[in-house]
PDB file of N, CA and C in Angstrom:
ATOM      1  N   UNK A   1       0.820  -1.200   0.000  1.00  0.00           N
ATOM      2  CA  UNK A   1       0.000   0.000   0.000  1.00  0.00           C
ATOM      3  C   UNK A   1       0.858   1.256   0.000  1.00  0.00           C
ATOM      4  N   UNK A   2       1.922   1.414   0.702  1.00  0.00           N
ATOM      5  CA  UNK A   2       2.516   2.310   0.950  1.00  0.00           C
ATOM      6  C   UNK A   2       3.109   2.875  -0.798  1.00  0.00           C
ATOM      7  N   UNK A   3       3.379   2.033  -1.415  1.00  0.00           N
ATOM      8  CA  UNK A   3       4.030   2.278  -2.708  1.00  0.00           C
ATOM      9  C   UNK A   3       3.299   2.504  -4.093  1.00  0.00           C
ATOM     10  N   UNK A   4       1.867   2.006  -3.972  1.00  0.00           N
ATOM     11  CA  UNK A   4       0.750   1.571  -4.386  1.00  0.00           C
ATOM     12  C   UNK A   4      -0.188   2.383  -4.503  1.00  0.00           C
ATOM     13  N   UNK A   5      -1.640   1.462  -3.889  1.00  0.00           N
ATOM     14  CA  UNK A   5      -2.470   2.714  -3.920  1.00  0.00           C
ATOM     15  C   UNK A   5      -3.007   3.575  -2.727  1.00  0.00           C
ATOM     16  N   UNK A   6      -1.900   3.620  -1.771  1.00  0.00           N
ATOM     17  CA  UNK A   6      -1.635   4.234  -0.835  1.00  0.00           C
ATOM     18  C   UNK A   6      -1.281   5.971  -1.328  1.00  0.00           C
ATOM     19  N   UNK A   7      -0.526   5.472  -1.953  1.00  0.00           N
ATOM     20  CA  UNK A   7       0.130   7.225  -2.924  1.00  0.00           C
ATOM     21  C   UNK A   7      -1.057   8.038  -3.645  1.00  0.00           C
ATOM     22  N   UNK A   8      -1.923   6.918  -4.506  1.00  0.00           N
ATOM     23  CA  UNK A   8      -2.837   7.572  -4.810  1.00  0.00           C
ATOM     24  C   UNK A   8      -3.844   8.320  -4.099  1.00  0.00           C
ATOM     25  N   UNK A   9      -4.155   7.203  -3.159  1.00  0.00           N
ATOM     26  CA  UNK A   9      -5.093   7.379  -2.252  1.00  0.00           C
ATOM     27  C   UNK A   9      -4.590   9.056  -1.357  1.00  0.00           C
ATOM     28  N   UNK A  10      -3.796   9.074  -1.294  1.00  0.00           N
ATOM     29  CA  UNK A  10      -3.422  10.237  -0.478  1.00  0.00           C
ATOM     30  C   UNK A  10      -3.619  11.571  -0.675  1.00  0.00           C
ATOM     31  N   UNK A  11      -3.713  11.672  -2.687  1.00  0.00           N
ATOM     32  CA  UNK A  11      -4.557  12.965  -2.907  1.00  0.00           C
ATOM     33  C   UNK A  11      -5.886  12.612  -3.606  1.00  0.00           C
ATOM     34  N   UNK A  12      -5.725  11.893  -4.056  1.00  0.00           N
ATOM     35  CA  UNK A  12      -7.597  11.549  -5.487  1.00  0.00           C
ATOM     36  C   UNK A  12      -8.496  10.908  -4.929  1.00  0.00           C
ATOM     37  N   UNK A  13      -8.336   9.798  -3.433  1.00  0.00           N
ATOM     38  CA  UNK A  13      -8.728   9.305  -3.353  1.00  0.00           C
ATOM     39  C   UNK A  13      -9.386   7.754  -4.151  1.00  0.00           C
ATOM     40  N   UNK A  14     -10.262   6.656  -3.510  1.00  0.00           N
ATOM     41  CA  UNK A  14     -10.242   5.490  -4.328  1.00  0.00           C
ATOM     42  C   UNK A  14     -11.435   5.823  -5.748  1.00  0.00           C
ATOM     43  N   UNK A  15     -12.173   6.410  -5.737  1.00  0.00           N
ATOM     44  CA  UNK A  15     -13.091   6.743  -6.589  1.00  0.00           C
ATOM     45  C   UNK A  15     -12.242   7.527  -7.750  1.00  0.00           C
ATOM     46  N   UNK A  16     -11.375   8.821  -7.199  1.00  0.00           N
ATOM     47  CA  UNK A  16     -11.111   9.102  -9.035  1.00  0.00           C
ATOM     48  C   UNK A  16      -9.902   8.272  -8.999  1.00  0.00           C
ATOM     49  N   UNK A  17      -9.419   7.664  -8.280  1.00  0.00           N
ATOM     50  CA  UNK A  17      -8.737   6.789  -8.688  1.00  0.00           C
ATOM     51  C   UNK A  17      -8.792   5.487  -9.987  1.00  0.00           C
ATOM     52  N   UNK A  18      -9.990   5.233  -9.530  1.00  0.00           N
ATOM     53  CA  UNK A  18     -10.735   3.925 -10.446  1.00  0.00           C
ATOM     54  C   UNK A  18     -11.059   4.471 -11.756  1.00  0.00           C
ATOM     55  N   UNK A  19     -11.804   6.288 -11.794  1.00  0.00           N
ATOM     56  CA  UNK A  19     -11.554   6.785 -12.501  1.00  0.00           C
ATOM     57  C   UNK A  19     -10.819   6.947 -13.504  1.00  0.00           C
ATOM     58  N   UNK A  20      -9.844   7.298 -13.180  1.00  0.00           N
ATOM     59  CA  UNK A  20      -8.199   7.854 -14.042  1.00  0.00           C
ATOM     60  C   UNK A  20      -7.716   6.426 -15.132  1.00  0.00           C
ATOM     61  N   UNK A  21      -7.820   5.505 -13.540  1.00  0.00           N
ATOM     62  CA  UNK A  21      -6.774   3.994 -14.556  1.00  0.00           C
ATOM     63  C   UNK A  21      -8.159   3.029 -15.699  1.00  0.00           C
ATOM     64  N   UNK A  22      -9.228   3.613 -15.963  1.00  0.00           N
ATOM     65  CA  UNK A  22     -10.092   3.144 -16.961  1.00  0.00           C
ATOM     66  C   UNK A  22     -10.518   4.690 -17.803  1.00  0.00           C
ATOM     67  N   UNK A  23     -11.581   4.350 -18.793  1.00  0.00           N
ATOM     68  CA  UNK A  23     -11.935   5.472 -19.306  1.00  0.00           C
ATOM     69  C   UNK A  23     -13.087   5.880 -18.745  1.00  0.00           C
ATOM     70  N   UNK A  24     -13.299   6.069 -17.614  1.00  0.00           N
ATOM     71  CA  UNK A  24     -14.275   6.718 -16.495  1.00  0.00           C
ATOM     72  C   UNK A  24     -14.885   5.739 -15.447  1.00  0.00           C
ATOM     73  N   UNK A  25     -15.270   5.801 -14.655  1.00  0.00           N
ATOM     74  CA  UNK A  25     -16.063   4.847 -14.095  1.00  0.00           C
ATOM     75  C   UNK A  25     -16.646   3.915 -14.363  1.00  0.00           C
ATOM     76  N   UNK A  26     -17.733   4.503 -15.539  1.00  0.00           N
ATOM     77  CA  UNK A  26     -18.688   3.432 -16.123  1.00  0.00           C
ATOM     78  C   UNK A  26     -17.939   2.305 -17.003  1.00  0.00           C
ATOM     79  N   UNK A  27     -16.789   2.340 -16.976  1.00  0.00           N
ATOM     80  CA  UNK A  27     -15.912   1.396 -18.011  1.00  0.00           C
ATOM     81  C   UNK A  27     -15.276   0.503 -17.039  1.00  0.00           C
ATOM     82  N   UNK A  28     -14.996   1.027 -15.965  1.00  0.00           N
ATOM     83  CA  UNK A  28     -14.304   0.302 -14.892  1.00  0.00           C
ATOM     84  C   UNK A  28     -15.058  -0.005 -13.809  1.00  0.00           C
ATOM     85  N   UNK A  29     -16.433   0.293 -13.788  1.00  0.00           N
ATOM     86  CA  UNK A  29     -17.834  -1.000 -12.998  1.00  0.00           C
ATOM     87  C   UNK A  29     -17.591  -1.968 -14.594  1.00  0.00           C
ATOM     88  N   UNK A  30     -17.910  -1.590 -15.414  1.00  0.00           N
ATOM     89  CA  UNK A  30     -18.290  -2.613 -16.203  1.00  0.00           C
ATOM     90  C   UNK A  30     -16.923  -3.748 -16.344  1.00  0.00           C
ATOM     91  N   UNK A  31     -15.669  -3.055 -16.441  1.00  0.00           N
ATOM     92  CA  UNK A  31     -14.407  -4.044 -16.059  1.00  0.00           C
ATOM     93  C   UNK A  31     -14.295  -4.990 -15.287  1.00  0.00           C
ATOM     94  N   UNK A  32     -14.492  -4.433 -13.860  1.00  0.00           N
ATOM     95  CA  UNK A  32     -14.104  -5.027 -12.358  1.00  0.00           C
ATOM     96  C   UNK A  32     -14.918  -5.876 -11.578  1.00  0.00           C
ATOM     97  N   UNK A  33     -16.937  -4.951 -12.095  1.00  0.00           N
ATOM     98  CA  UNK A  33     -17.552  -5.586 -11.099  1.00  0.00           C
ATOM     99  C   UNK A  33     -17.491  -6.998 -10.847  1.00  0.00           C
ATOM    100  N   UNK A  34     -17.399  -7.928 -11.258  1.00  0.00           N
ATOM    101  CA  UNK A  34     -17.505  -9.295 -11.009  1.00  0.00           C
ATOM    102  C   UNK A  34     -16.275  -9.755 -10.050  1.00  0.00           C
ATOM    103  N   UNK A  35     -14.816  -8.802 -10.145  1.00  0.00           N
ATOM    104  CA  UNK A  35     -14.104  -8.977  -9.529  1.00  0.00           C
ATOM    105  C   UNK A  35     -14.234  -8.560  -7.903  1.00  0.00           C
ATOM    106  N   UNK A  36     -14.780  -7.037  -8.088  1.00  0.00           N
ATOM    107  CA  UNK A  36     -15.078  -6.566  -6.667  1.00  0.00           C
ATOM    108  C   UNK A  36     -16.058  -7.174  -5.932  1.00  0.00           C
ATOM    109  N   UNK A  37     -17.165  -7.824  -6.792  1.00  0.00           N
ATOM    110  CA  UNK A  37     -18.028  -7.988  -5.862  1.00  0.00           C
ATOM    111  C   UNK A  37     -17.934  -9.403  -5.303  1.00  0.00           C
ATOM    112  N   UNK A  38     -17.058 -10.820  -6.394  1.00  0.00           N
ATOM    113  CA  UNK A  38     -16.086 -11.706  -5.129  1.00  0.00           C
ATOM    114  C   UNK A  38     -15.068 -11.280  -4.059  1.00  0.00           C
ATOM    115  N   UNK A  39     -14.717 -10.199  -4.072  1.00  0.00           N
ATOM    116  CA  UNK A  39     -14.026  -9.712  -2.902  1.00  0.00           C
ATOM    117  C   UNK A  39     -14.277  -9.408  -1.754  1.00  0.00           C
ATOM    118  N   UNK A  40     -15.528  -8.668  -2.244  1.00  0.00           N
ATOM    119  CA  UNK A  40     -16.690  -8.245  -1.238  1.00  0.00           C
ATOM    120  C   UNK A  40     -17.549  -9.211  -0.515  1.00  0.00           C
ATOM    121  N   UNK A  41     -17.446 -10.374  -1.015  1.00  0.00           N
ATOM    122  CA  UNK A  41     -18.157 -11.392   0.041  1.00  0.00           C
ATOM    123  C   UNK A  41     -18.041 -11.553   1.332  1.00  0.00           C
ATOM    124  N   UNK A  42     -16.395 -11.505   1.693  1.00  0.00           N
ATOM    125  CA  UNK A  42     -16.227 -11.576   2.436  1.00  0.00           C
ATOM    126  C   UNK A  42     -15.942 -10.426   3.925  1.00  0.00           C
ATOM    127  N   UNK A  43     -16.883  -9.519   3.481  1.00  0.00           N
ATOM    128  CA  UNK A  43     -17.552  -8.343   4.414  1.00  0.00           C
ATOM    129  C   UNK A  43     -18.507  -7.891   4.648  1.00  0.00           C
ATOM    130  N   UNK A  44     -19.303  -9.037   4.022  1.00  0.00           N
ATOM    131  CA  UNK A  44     -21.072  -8.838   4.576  1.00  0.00           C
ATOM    132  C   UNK A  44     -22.034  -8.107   2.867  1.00  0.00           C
ATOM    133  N   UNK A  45     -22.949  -7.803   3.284  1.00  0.00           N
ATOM    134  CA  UNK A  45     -23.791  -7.364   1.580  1.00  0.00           C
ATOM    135  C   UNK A  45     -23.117  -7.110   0.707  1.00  0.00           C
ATOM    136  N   UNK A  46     -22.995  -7.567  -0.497  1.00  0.00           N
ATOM    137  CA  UNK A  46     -22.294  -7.338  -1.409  1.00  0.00           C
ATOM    138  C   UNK A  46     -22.823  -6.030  -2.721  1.00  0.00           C
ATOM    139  N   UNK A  47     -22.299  -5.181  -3.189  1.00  0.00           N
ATOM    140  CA  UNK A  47     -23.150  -4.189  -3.680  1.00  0.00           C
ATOM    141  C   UNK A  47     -22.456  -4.612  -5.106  1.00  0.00           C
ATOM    142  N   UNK A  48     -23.481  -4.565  -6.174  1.00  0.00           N
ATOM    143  CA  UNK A  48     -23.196  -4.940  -7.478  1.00  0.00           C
ATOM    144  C   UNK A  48     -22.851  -4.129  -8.188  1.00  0.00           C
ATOM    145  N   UNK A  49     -22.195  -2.668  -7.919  1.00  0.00           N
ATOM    146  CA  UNK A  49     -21.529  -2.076  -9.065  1.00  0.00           C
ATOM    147  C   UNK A  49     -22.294  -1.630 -10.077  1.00  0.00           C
ATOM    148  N   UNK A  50     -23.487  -1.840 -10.431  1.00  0.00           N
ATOM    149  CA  UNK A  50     -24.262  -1.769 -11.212  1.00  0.00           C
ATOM    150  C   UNK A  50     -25.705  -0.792 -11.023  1.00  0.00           C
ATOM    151  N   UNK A  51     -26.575  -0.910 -12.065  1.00  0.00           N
ATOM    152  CA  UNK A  51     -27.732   0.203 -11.452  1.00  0.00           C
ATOM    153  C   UNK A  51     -27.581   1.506 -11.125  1.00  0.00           C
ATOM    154  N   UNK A  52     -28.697   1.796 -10.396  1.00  0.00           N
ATOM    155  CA  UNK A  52     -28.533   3.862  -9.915  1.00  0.00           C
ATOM    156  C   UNK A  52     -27.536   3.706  -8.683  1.00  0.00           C
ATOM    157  N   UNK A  53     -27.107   2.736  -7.674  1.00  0.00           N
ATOM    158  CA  UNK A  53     -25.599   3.293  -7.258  1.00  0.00           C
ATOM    159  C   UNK A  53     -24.785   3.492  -8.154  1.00  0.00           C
ATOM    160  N   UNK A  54     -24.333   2.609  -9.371  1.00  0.00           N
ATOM    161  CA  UNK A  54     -23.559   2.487  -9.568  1.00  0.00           C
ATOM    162  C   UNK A  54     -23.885   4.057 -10.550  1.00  0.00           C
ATOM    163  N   UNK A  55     -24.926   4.254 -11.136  1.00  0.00           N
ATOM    164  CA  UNK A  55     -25.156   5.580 -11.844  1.00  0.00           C
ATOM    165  C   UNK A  55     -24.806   7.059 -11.330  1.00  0.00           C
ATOM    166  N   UNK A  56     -24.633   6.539  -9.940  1.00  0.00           N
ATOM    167  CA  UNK A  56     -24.622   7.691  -9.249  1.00  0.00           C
ATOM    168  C   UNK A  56     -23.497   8.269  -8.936  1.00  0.00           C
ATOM    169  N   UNK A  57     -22.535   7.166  -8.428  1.00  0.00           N
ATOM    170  CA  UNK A  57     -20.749   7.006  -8.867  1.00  0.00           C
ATOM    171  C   UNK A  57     -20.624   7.336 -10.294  1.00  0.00           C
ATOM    172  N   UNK A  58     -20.885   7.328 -11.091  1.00  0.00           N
ATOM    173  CA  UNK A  58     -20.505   7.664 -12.323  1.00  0.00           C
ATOM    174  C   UNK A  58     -21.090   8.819 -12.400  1.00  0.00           C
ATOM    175  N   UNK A  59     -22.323   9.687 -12.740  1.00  0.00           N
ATOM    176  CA  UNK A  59     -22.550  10.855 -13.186  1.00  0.00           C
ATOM    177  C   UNK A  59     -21.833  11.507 -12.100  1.00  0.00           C
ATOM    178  N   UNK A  60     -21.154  11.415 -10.722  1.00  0.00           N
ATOM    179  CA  UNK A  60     -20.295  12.374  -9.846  1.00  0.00           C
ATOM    180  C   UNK A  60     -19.417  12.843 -10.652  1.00  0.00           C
ATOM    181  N   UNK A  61     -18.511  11.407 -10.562  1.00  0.00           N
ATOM    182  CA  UNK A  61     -17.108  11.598 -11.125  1.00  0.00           C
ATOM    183  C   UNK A  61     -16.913  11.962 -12.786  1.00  0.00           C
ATOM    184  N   UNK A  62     -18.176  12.157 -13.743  1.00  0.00           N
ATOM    185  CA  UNK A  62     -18.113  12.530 -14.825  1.00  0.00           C
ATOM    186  C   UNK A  62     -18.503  13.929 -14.620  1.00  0.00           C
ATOM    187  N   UNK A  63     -19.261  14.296 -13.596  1.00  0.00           N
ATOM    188  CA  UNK A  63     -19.447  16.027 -13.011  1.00  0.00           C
ATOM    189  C   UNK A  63     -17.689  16.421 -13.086  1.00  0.00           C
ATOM    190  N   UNK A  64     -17.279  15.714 -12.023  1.00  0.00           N
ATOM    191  CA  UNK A  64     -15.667  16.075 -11.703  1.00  0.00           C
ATOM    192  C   UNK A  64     -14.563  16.415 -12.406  1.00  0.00           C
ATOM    193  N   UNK A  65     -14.613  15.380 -13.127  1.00  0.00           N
ATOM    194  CA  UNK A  65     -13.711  14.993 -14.584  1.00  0.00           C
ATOM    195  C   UNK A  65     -14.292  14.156 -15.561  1.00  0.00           C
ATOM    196  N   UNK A  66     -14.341  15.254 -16.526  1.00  0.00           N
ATOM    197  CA  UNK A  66     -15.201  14.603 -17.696  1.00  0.00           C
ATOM    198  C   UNK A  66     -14.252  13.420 -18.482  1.00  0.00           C
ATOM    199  N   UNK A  67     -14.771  12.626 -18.762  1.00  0.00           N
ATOM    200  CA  UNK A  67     -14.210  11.649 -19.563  1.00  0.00           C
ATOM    201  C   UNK A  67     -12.781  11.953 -20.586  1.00  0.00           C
ATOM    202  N   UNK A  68     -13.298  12.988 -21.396  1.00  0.00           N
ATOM    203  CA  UNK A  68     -12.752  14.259 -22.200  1.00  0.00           C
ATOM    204  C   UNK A  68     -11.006  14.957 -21.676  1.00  0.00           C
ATOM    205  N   UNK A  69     -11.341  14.872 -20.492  1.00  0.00           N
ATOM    206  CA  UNK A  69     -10.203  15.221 -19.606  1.00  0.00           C
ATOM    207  C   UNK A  69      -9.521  14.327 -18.856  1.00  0.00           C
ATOM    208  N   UNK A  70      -9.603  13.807 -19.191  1.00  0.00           N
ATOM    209  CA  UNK A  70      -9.106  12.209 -17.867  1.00  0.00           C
ATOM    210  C   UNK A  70      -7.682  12.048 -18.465  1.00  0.00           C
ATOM    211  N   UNK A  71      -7.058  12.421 -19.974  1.00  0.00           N
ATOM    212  CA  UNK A  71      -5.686  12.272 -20.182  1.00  0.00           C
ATOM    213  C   UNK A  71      -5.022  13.596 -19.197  1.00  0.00           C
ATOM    214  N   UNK A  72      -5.494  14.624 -19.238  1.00  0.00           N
ATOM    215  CA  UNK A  72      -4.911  15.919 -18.433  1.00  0.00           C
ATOM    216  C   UNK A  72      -4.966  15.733 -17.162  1.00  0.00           C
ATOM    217  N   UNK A  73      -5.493  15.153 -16.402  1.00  0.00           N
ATOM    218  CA  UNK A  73      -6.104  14.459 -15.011  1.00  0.00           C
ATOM    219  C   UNK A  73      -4.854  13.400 -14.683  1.00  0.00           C
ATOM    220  N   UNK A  74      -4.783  12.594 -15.689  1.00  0.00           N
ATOM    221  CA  UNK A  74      -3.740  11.239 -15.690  1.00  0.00           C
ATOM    222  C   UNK A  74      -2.773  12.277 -15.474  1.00  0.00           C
ATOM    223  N   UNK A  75      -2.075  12.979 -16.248  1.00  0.00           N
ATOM    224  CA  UNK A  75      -0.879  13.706 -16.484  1.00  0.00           C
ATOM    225  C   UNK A  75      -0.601  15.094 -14.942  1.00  0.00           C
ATOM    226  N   UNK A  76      -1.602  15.269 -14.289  1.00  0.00           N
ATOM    227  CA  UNK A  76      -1.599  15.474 -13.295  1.00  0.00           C
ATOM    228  C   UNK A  76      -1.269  14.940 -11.945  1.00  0.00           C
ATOM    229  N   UNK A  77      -1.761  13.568 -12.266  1.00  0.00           N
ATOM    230  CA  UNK A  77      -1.790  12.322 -11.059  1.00  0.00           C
ATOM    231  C   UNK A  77      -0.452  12.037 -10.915  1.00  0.00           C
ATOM    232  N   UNK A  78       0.140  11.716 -12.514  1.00  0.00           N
ATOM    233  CA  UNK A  78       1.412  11.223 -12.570  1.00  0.00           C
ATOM    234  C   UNK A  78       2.797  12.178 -12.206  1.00  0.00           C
ATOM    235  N   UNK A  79       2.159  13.551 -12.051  1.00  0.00           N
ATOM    236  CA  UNK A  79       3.586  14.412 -11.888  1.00  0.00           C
ATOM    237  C   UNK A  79       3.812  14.149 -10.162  1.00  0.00           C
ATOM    238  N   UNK A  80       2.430  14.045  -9.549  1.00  0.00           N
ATOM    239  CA  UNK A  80       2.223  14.094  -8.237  1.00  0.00           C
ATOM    240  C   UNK A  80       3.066  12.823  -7.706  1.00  0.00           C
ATOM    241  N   UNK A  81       2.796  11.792  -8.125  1.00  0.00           N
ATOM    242  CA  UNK A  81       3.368  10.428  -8.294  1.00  0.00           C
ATOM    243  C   UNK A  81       4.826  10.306  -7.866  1.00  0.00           C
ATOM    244  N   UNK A  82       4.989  11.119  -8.713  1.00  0.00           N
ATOM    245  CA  UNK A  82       6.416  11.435  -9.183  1.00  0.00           C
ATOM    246  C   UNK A  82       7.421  12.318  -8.236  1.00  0.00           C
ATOM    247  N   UNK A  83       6.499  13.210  -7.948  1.00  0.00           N
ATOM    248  CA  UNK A  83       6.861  13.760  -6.915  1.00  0.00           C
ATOM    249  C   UNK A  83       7.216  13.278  -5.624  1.00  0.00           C
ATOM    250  N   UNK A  84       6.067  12.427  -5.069  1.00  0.00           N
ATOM    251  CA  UNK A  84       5.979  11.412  -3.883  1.00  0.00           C
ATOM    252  C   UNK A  84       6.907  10.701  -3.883  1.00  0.00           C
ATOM    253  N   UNK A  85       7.267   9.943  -5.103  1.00  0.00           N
ATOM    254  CA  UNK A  85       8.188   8.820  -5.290  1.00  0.00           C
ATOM    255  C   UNK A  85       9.642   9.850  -4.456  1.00  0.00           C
ATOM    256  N   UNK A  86       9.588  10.446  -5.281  1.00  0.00           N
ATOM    257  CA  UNK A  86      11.250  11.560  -4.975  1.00  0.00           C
ATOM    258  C   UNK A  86      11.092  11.906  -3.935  1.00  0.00           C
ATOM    259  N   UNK A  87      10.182  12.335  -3.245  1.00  0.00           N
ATOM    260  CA  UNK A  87      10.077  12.685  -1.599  1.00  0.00           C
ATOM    261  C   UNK A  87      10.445  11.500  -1.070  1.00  0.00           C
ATOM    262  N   UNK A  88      10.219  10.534  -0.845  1.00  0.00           N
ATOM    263  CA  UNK A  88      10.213   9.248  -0.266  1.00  0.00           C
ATOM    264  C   UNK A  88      11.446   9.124  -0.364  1.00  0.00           C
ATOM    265  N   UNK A  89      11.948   9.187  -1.390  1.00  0.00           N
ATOM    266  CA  UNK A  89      13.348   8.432  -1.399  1.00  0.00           C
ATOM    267  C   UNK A  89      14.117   9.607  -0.467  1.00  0.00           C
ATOM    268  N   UNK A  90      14.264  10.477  -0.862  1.00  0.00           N
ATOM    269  CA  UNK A  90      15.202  11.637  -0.234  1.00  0.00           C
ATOM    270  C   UNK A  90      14.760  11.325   1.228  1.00  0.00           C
ATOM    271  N   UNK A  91      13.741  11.295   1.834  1.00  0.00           N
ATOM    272  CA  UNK A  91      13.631  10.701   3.346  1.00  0.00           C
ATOM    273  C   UNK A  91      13.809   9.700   3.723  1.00  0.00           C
ATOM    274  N   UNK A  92      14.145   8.753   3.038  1.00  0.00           N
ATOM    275  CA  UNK A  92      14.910   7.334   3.355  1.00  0.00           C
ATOM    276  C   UNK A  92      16.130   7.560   3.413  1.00  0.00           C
ATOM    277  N   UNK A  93      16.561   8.236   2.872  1.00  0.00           N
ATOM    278  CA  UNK A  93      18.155   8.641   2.770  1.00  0.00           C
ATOM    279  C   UNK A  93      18.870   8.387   4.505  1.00  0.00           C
TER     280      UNK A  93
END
C-alpha cells in the first residue's frame, strides 16, 4: 500500500482513482464488477456495481472529470506520483 495505492489514495482518493486507470467509471464498474463484488463477500452485503448506485458514482465523477479530460487528469496524477516517489526516497536517505 505504501508504494501503491496508498500514494494515490493520499490525494484523489479510491473513486477518481478507479476513474483515471479506466476510461471513467462506467468502463471500470463494467471491467471489475464481477471482480469486486467476489471480494466483497467476504464483508457482509455485497453491492453490485451496477444500477442507480452504480449511476450515481458515475454521473459524480463525470461532473468532476469529464471523460474528455481524464488524459490531463492522468498527467496530473502522474507528476504528483512522481513527486511522492522523490520525496520518499530523499527521506529514506
Amino acid at each position: 500500500m505504501a508504494d501503491g495505492f496508498g500514494l494515490r489514495w493520499a490525494f484523489m482518493g479510491p473513486w477518481e482513482t478507479a476513474h483515471l486507470n479506466a476510461t471513467g467509471m462506467k468502463e471500470y464498474f463494467e471491467k471489475y464488477r464481477k471482480s469486486m463484488s467476489s471480494v466483497c463477500h467476504d464483508f457482509g452485503p455485497v453491492p453490485t456495481f451496477e444500477g442507480k448506485g452504480a449511476d450515481i458514482v458515475v454521473k459524480e465523477m463525470h461532473k468532476r472529470i469529464p471523460v474528455e479530460d481524464l488524459p490531463e487528469r492522468r498527467k496530473w496524477r502522474d507528476e504528483r506520483l512522481i513527486a511522492l516517489s522523490q520525496l520518499k526516497k530523499k527521506l529514506d536517505q
